[in-house]
C-alpha atoms as a PDB file:
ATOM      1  CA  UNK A   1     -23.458-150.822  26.597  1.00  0.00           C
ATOM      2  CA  UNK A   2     -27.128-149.989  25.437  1.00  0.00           C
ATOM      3  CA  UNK A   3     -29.316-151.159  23.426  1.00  0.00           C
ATOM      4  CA  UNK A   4     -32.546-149.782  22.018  1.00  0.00           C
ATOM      5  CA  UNK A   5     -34.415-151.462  19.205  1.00  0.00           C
ATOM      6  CA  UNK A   6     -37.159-149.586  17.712  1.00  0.00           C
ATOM      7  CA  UNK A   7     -40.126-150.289  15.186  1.00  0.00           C
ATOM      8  CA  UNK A   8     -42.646-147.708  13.365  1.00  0.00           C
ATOM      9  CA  UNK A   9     -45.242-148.522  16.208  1.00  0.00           C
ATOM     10  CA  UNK A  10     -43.096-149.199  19.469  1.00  0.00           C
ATOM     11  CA  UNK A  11     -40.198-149.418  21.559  1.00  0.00           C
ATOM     12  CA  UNK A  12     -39.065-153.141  21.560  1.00  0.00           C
ATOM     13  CA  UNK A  13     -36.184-153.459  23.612  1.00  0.00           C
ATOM     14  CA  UNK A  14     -34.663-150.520  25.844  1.00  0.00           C
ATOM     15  CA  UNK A  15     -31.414-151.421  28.098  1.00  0.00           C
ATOM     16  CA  UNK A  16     -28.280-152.573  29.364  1.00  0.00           C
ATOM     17  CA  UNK A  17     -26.440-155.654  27.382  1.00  0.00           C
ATOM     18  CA  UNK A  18     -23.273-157.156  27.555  1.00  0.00           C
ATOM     19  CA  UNK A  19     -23.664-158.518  23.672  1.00  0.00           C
ATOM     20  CA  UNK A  20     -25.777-157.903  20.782  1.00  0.00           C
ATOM     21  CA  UNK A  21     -25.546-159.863  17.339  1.00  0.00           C
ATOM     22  CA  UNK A  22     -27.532-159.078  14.465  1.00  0.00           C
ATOM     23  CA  UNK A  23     -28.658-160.000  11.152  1.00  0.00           C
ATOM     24  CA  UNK A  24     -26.933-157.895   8.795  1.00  0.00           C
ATOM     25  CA  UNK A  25     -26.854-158.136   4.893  1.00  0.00           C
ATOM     26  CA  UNK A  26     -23.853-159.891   4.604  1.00  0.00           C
ATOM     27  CA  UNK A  27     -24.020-162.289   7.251  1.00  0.00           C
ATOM     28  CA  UNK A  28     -24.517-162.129  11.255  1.00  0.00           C
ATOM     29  CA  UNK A  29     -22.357-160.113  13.321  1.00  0.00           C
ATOM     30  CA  UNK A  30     -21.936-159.121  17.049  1.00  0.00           C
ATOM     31  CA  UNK A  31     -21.304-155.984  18.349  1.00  0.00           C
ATOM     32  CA  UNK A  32     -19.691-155.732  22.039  1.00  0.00           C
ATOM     33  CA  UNK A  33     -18.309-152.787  24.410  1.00  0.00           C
ATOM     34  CA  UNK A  34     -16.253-150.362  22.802  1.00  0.00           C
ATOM     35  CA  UNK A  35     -17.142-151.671  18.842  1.00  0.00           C
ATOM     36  CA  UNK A  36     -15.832-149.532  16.398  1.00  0.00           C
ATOM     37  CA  UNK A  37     -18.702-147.005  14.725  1.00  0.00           C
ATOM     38  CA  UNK A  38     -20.993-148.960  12.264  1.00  0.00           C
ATOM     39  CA  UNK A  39     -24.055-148.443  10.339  1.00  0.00           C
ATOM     40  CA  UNK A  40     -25.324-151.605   8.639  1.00  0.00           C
ATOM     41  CA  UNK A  41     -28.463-152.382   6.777  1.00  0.00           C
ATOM     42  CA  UNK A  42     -30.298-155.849   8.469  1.00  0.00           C
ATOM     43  CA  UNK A  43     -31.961-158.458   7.046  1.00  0.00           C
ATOM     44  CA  UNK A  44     -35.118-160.433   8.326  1.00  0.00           C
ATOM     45  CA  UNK A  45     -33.571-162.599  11.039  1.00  0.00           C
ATOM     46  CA  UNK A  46     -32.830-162.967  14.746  1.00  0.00           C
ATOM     47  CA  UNK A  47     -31.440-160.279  17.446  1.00  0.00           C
ATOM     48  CA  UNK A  48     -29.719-162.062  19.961  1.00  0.00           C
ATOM     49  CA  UNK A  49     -29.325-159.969  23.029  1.00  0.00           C
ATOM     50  CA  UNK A  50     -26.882-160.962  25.740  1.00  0.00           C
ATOM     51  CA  UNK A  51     -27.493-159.201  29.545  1.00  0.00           C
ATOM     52  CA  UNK A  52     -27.539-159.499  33.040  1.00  0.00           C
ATOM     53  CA  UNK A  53     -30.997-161.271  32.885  1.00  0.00           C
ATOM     54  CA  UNK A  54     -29.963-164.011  30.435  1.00  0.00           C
ATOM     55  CA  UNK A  55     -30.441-163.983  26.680  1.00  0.00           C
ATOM     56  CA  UNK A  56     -33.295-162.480  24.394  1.00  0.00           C
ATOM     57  CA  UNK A  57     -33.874-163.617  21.138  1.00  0.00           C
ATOM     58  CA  UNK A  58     -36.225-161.121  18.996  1.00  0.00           C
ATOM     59  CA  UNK A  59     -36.764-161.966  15.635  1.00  0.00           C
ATOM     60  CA  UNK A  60     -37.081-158.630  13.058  1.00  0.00           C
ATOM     61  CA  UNK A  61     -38.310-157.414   9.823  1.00  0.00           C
ATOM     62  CA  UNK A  62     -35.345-155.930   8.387  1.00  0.00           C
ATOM     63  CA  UNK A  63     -33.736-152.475   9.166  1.00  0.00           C
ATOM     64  CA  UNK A  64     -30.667-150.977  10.442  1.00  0.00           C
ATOM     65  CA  UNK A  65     -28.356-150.821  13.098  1.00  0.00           C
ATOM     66  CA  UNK A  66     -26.107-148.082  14.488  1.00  0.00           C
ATOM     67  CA  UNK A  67     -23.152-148.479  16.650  1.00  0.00           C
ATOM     68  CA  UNK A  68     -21.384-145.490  18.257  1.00  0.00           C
ATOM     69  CA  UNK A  69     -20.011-144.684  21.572  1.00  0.00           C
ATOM     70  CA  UNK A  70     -21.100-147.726  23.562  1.00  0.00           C
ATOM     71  CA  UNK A  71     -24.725-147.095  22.107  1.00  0.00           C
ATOM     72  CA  UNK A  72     -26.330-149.331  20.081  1.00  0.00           C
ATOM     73  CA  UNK A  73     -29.640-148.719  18.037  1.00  0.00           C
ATOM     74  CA  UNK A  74     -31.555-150.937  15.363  1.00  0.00           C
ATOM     75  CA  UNK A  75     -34.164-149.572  13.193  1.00  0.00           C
ATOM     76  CA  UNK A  76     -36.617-152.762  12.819  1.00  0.00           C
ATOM     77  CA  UNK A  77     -39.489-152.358  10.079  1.00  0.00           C
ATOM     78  CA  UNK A  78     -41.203-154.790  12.700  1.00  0.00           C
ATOM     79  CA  UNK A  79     -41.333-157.850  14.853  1.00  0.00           C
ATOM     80  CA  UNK A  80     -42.109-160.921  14.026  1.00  0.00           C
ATOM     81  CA  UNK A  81     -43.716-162.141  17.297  1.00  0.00           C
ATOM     82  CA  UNK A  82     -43.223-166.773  17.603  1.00  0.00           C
END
């Protein structure tokens, strides 16, 4: 499945993951192969990305995610960088 995560100034994440969970306004949720079509607004909160390289843990400003056809896409306002 892929992933990209994108803010007003960059490209944050671009690739292949196995897992993705996200903040969204009612509570977290993951999102895995073959998810049924979503659009969700996100709060401020954590994006925990499962791969092939291990886990990444971004933390974001907000936004929205997509999910459609085995492609995943958030809409960040930003990152928060720890």
């Amino acid at each position: 499945m892929k992933l990209t995560i994108i803010t007003p100034d960059k490209l944050a994440y671009d690739g292949d993951v196995t897992a993705v969970t996200v903040p969204g306004s009612a509570g977290s949720f993951q999102i895995l192969k073959d998810h049924a079509p979503i659009v969700s607004t996100l709060e401020d909160g954590k994006v925990i990305i499962q791969g092939a390289e291990g886990v990444v843990t971004l933390v974001i400003k907000g936004g929205v995610v997509e999910a459609k056809d085995n492609n995943v896409t958030v809409l960040a306002e930003g990152i928060i960088e720890e």
